[in-house]
N, C-alpha and C. Protein backbone atom coordinates (compact mmCIF):
# COMPACT_ATOMS: atom_id res chain seq x y z
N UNK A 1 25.97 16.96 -4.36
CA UNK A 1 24.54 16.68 -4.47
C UNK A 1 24.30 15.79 -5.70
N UNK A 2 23.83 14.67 -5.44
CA UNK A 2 23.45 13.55 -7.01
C UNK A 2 22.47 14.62 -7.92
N UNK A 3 22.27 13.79 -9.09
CA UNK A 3 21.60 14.31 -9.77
C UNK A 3 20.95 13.22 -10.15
N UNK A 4 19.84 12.99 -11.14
CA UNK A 4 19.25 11.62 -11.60
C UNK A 4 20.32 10.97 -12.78
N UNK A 5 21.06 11.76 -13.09
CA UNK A 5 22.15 10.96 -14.06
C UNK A 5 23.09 10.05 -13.36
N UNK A 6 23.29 9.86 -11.71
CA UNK A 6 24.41 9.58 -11.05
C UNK A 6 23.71 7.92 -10.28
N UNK A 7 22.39 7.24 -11.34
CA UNK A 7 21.62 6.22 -10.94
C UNK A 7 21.91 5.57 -12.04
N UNK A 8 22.06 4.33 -11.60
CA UNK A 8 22.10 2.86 -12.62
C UNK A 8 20.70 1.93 -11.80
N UNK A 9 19.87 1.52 -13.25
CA UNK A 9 18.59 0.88 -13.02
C UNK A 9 18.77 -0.41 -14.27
N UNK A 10 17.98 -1.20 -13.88
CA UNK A 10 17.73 -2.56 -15.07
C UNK A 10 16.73 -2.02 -16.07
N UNK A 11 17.13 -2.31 -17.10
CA UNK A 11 16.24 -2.00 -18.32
C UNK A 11 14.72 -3.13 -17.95
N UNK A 12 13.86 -3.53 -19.07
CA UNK A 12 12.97 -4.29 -18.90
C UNK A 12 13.39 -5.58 -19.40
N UNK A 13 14.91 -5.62 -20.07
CA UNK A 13 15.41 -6.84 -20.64
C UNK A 13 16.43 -7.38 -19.92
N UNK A 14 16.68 -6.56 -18.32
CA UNK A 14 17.44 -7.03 -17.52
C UNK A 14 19.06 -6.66 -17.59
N UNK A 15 19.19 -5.68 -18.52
CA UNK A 15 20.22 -5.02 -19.26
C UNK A 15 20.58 -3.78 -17.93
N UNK A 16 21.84 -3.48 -17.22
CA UNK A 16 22.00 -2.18 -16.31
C UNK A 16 22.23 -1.20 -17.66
N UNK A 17 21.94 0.04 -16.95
CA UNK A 17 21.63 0.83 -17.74
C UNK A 17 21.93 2.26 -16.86
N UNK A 18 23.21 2.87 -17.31
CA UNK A 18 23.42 4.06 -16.24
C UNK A 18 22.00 5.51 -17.04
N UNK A 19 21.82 6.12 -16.12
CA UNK A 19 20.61 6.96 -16.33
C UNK A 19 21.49 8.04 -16.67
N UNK A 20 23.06 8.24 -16.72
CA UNK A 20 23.66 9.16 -17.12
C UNK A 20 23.67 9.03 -18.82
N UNK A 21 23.01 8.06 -19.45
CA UNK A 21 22.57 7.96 -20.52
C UNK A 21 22.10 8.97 -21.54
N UNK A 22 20.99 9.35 -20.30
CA UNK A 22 20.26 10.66 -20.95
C UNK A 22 20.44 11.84 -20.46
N UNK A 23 21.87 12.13 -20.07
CA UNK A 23 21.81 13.32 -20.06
C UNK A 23 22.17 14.34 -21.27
N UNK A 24 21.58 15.75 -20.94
CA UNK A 24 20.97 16.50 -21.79
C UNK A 24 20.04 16.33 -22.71
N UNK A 25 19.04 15.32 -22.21
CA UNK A 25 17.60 15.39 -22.43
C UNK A 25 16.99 15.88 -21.01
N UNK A 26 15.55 16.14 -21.56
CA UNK A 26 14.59 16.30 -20.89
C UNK A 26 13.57 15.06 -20.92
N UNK A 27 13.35 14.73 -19.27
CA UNK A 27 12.92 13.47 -18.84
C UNK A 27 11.46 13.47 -18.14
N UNK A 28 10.32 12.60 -18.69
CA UNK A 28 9.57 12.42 -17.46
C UNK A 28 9.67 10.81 -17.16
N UNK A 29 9.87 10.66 -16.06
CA UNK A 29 9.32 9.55 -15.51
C UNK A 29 8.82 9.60 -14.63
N UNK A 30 8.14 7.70 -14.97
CA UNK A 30 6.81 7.50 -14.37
C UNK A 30 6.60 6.24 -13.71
N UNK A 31 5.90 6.05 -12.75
CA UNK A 31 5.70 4.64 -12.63
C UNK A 31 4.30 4.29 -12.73
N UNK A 32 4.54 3.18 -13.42
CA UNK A 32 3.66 2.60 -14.50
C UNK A 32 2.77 1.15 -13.42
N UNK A 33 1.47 0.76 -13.93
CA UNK A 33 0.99 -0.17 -13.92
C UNK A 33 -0.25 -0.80 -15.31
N UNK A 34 -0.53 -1.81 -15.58
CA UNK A 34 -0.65 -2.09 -16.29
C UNK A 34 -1.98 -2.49 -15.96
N UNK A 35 -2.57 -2.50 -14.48
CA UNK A 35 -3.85 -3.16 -13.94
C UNK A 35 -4.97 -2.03 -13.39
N UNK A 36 -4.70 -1.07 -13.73
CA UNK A 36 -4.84 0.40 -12.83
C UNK A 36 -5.68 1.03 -13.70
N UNK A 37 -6.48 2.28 -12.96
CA UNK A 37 -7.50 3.00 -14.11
C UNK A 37 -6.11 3.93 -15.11
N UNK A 38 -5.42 4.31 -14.44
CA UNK A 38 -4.82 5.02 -15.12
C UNK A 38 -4.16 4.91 -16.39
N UNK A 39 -3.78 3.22 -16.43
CA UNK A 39 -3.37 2.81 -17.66
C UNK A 39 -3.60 3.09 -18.73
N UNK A 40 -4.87 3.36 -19.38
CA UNK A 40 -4.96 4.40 -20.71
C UNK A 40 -3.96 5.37 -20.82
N UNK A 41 -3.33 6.17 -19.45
CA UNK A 41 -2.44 7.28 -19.93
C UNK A 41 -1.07 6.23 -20.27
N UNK A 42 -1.11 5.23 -20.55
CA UNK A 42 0.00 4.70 -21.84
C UNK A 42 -0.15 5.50 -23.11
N UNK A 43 -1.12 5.50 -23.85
CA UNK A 43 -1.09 6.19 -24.83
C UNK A 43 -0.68 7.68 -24.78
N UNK A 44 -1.08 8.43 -24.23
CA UNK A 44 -0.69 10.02 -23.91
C UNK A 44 0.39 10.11 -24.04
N UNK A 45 1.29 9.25 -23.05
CA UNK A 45 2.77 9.16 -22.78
C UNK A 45 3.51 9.10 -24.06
N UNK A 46 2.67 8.13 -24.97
CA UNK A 46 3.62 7.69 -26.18
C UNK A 46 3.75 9.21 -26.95
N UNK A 47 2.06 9.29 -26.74
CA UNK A 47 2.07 10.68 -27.95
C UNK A 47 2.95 11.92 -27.38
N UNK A 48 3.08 11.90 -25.83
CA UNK A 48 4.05 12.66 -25.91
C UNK A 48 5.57 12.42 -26.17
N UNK A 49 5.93 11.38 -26.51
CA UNK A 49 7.51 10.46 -26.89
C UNK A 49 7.86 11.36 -27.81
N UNK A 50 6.49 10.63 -28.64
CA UNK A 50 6.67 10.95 -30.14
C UNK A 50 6.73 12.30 -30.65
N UNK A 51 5.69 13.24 -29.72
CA UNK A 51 6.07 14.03 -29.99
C UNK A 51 7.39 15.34 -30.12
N UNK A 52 7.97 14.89 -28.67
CA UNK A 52 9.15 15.15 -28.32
C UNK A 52 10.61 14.57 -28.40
N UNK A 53 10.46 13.77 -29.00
CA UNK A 53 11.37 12.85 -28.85
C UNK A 53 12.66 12.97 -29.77
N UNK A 54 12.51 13.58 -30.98
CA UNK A 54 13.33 14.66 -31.58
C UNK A 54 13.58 16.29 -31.38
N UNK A 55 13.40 16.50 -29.88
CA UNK A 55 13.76 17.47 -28.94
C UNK A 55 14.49 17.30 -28.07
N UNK A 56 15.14 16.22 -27.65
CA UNK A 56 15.49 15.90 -26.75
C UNK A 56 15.06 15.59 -25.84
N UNK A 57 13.81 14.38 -25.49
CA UNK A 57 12.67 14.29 -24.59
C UNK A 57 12.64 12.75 -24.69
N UNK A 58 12.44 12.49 -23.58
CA UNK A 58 12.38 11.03 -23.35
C UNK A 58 11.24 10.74 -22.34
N UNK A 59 10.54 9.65 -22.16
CA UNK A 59 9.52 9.27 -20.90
C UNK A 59 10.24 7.89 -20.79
N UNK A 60 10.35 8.21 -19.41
CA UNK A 60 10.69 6.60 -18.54
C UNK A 60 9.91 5.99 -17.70
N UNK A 61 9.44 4.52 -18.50
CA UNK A 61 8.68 3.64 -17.51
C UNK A 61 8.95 2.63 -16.65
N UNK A 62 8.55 3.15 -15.20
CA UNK A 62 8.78 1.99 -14.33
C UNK A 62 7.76 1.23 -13.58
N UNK A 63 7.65 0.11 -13.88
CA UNK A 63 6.60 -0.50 -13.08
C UNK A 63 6.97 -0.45 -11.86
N UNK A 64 5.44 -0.58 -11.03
CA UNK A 64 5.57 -0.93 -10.00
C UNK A 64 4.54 -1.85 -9.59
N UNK A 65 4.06 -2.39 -8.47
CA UNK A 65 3.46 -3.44 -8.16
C UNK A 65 3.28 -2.87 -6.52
N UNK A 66 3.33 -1.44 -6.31
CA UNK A 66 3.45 -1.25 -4.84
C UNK A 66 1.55 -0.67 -4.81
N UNK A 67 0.92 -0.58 -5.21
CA UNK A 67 -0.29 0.12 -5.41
C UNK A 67 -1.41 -1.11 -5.86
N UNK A 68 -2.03 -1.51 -5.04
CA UNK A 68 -3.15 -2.62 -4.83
C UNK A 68 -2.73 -3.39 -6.09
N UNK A 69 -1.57 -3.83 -6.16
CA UNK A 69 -1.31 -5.05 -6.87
C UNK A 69 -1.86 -4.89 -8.23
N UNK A 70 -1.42 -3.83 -8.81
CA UNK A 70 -1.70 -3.52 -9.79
C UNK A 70 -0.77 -3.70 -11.55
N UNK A 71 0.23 -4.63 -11.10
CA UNK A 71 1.43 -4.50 -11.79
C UNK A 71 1.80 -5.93 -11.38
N UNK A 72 0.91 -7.40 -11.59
CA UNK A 72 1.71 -8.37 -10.94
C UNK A 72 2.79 -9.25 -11.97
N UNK A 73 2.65 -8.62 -13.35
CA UNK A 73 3.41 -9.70 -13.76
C UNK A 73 4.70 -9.36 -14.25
N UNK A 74 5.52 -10.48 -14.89
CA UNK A 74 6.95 -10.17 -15.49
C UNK A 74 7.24 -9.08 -16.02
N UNK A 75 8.55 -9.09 -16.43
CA UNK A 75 9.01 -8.19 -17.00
C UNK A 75 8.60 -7.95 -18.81
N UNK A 76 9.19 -9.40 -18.81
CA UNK A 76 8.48 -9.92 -20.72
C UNK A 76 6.79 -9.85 -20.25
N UNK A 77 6.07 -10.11 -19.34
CA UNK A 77 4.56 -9.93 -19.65
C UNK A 77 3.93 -8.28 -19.57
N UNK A 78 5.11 -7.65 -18.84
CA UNK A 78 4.73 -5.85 -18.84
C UNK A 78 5.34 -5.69 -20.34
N UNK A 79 5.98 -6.08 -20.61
CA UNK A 79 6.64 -5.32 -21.89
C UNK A 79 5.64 -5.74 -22.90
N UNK A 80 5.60 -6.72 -23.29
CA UNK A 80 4.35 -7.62 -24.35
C UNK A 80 3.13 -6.76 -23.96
N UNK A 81 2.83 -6.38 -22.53
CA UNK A 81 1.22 -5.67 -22.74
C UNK A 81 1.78 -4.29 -23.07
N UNK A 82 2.83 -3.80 -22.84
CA UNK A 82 2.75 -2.29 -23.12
C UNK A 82 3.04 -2.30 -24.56
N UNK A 83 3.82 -2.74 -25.38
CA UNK A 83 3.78 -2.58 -26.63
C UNK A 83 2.64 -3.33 -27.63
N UNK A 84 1.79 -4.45 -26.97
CA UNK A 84 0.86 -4.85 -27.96
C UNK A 84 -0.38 -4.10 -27.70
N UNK A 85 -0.57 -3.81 -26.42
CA UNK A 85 -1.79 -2.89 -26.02
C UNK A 85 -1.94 -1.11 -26.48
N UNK A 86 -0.82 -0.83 -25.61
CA UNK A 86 -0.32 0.67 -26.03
C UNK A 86 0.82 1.13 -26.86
N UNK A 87 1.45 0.27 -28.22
CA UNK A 87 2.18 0.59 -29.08
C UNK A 87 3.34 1.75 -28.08
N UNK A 88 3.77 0.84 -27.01
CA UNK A 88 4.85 1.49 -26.17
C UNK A 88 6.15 1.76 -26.81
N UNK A 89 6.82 2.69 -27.11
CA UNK A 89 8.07 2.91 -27.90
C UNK A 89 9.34 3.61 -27.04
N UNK A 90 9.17 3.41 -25.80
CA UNK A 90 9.70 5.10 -25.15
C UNK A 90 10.39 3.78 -23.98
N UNK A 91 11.44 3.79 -23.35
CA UNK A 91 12.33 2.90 -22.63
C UNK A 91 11.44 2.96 -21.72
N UNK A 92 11.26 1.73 -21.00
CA UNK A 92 10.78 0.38 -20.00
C UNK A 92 11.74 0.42 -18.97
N UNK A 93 11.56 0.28 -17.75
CA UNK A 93 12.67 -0.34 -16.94
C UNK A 93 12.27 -1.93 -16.00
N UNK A 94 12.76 -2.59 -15.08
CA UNK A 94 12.59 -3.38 -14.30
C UNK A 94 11.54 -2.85 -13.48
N UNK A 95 10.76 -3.72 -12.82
CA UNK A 95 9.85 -3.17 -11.63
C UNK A 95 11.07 -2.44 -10.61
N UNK A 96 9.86 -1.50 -9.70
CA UNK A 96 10.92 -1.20 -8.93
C UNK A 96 10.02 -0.27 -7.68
N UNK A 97 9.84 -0.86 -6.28
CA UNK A 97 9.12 -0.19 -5.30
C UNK A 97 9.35 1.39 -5.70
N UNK A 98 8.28 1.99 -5.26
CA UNK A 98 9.07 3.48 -5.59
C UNK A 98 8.06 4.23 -3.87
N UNK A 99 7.65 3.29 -2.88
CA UNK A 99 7.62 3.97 -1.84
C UNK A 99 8.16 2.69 -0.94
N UNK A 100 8.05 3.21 0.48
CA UNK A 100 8.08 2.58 1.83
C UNK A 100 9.78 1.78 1.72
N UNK A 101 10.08 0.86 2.77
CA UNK A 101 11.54 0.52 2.83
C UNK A 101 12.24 -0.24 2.00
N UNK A 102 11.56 -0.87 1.36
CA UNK A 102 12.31 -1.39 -0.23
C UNK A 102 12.51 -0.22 -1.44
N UNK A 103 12.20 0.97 -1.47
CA UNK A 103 11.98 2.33 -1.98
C UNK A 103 13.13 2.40 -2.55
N UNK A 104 13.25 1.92 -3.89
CA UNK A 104 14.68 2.05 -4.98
C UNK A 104 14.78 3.22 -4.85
N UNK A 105 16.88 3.28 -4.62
CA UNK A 105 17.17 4.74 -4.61
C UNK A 105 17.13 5.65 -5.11
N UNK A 106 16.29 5.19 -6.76
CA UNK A 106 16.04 6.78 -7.43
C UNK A 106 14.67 6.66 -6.98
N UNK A 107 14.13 6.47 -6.18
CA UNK A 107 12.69 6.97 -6.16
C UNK A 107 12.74 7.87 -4.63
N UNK A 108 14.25 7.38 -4.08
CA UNK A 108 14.25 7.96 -3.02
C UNK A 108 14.64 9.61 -2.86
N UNK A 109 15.90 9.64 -4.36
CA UNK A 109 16.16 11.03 -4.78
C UNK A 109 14.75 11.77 -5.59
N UNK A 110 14.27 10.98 -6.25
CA UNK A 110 13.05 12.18 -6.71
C UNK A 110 12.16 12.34 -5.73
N UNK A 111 11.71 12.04 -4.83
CA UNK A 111 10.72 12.19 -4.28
C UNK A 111 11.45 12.84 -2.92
N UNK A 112 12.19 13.03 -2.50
CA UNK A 112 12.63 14.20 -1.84
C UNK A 112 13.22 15.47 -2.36
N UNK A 113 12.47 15.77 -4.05
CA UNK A 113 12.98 16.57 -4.28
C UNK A 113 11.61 17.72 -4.23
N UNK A 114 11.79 19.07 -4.00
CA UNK A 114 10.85 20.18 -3.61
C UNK A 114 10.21 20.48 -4.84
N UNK A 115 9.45 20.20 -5.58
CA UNK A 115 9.03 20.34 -7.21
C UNK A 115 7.97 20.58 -7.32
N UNK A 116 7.61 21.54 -7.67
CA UNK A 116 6.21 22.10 -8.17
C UNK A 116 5.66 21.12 -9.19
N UNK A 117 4.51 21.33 -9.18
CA UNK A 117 3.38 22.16 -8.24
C UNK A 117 3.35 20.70 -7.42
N UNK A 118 3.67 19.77 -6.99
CA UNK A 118 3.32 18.57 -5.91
C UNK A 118 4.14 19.07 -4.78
N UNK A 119 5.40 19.15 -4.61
CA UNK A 119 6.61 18.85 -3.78
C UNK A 119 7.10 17.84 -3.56
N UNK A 120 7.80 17.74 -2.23
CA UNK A 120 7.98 16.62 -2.27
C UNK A 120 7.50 15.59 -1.44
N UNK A 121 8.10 13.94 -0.79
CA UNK A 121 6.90 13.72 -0.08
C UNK A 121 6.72 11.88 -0.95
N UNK A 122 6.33 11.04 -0.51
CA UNK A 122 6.27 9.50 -1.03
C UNK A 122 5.08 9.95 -2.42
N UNK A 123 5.56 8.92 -3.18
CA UNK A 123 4.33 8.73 -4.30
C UNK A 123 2.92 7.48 -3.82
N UNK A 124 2.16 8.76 -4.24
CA UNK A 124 0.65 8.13 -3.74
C UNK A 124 0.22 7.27 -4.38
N UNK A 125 0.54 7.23 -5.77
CA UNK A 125 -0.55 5.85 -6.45
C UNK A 125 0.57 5.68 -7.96
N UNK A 126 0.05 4.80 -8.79
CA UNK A 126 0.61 4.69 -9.89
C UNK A 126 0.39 5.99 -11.16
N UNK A 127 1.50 6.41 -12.10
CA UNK A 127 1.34 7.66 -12.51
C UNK A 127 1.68 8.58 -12.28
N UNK A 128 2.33 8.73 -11.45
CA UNK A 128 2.90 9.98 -10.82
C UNK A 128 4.01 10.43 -11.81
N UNK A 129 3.91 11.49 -12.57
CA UNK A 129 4.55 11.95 -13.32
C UNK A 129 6.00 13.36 -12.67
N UNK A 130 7.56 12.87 -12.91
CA UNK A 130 8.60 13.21 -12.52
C UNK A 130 8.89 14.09 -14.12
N UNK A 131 9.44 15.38 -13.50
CA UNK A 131 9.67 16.20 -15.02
C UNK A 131 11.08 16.31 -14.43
N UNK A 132 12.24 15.78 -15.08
CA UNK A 132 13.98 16.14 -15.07
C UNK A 132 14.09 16.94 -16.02
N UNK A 133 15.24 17.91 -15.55
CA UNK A 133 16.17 18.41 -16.56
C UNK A 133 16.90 18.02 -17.51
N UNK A 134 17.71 18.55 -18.59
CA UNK A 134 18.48 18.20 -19.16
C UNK A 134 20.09 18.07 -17.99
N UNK A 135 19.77 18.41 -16.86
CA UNK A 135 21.02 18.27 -16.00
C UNK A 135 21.11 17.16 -15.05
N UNK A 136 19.55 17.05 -15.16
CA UNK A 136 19.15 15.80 -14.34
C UNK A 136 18.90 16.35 -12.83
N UNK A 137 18.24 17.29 -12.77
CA UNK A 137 17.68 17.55 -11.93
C UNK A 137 16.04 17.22 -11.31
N UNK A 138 15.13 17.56 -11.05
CA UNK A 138 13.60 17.38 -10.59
C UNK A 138 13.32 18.75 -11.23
N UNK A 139 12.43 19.07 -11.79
CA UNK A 139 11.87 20.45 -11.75
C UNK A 139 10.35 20.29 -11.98
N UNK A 140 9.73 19.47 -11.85
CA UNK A 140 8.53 19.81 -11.67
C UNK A 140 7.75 18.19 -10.92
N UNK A 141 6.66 18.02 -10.59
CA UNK A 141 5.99 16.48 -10.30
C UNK A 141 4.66 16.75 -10.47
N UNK A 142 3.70 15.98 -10.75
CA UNK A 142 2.55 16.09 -11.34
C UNK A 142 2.09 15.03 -10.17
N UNK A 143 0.91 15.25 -10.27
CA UNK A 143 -0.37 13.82 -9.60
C UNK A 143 -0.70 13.07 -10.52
N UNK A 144 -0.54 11.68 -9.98
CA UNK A 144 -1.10 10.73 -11.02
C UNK A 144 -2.14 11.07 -11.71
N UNK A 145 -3.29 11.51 -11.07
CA UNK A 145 -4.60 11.84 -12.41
C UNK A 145 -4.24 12.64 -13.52
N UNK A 146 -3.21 13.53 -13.19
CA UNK A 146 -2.86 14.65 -14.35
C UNK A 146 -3.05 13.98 -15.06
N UNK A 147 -3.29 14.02 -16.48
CA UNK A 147 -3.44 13.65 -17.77
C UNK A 147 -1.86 14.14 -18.24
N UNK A 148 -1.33 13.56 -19.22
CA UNK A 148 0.27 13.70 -19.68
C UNK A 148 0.17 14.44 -21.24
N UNK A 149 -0.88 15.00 -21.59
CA UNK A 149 -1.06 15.72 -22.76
C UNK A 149 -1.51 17.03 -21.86
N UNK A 150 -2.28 17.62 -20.11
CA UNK A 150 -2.27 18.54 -19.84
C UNK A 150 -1.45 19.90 -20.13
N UNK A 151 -2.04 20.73 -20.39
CA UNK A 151 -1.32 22.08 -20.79
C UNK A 151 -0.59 22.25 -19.64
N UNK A 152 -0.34 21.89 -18.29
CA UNK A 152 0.75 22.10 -17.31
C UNK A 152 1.74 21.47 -17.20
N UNK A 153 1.63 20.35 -18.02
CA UNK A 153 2.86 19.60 -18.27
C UNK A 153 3.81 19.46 -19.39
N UNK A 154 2.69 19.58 -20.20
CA UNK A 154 2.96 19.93 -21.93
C UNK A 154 3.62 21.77 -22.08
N UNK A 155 3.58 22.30 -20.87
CA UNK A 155 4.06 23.74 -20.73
C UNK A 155 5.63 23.64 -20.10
N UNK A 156 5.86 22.59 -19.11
CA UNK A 156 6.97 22.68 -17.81
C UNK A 156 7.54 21.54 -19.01
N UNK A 157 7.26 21.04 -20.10
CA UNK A 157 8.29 19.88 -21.01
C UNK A 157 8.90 20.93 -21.76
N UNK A 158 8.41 22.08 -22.17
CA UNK A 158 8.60 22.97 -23.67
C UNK A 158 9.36 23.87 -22.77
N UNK A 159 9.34 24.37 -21.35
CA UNK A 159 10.01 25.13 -20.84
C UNK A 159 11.05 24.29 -20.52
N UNK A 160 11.14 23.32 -20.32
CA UNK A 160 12.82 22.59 -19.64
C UNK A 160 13.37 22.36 -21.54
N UNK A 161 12.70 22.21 -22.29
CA UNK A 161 13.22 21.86 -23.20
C UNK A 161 14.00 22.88 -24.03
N UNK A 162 13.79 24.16 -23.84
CA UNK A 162 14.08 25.57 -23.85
C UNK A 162 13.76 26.26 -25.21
């Protein structure tokens, strides 16, 4: 059975990058847009980096561009808005479909994974927040509106984090 450590993805500088990187951290990723209401939760995300991030906690951003074209530009023009807009500090990746038949294969392993409180099932909009293990497993998925400072997420980070 894979785990999310057993995926190689492009950084945002075009760099491969095996995701077995981080193992034994605790992971959320997300896919990101930059055109979307949700985009303010850039900041949340950071504050949760920062806050965790000498715990062993990481947030991973992936654009996407699959959600009313919400994500249309480069890689250098996502990166330049996420760090001059939202003082982004927390690893970037390449765009990357995360539904329907272009559906990069880690979006194909998380999202068939059974994870509270969502399950499993395609991602509906941009934001959709993925909680991994330190084993690299799925253990939890959030709805994009969740807020990323919520006490249900900020609870399932401190519990994987142990």
């Amino acid at each position: 059975m894979p785990t999310f450590h057993d995926f190689t993805v492009k950084t945002i500088d075009g760099q491969e990058r095996t995701l077995g990187d981080f193992a034994g951290q605790v992971l959320l990723v997300v896919n990101v847009a930059s055109r979307c209401g949700l985009t303010p939760q850039y900041t949340a995300l950071e504050e949760l980096y920062r806050r965790y991030k000498d715990r062993g906690f990481s947030v991973l951003g992936f654009p996407s561009n699959d959600f009313g074209a919400q994500e249309p530009g480069t890689e250098e023009e996502i990166k330049r808005f996420c760090t001059t807009n939202y003082d982004v500090t927390f690893p970037l990746f390449s765009k990357v479909h995360v539904k329907g038949s272009e559906q990069a294969p880690l979006y194909d392993f998380l999202t068939s994974a059974n994870a509270p409180p969502k399950g499993s099932g395609e991602v509906v909009w941009n934001f959709e927040k993925f909680l991994v293990d330190k084993e690299g497993n799925v253990v939890a998925r959030f709805i994009p509106p969740t807020a990323p400072l919520d006490g249900e997420v900020t609870a399932a980070i401190e519990r994987a984090l142990g």
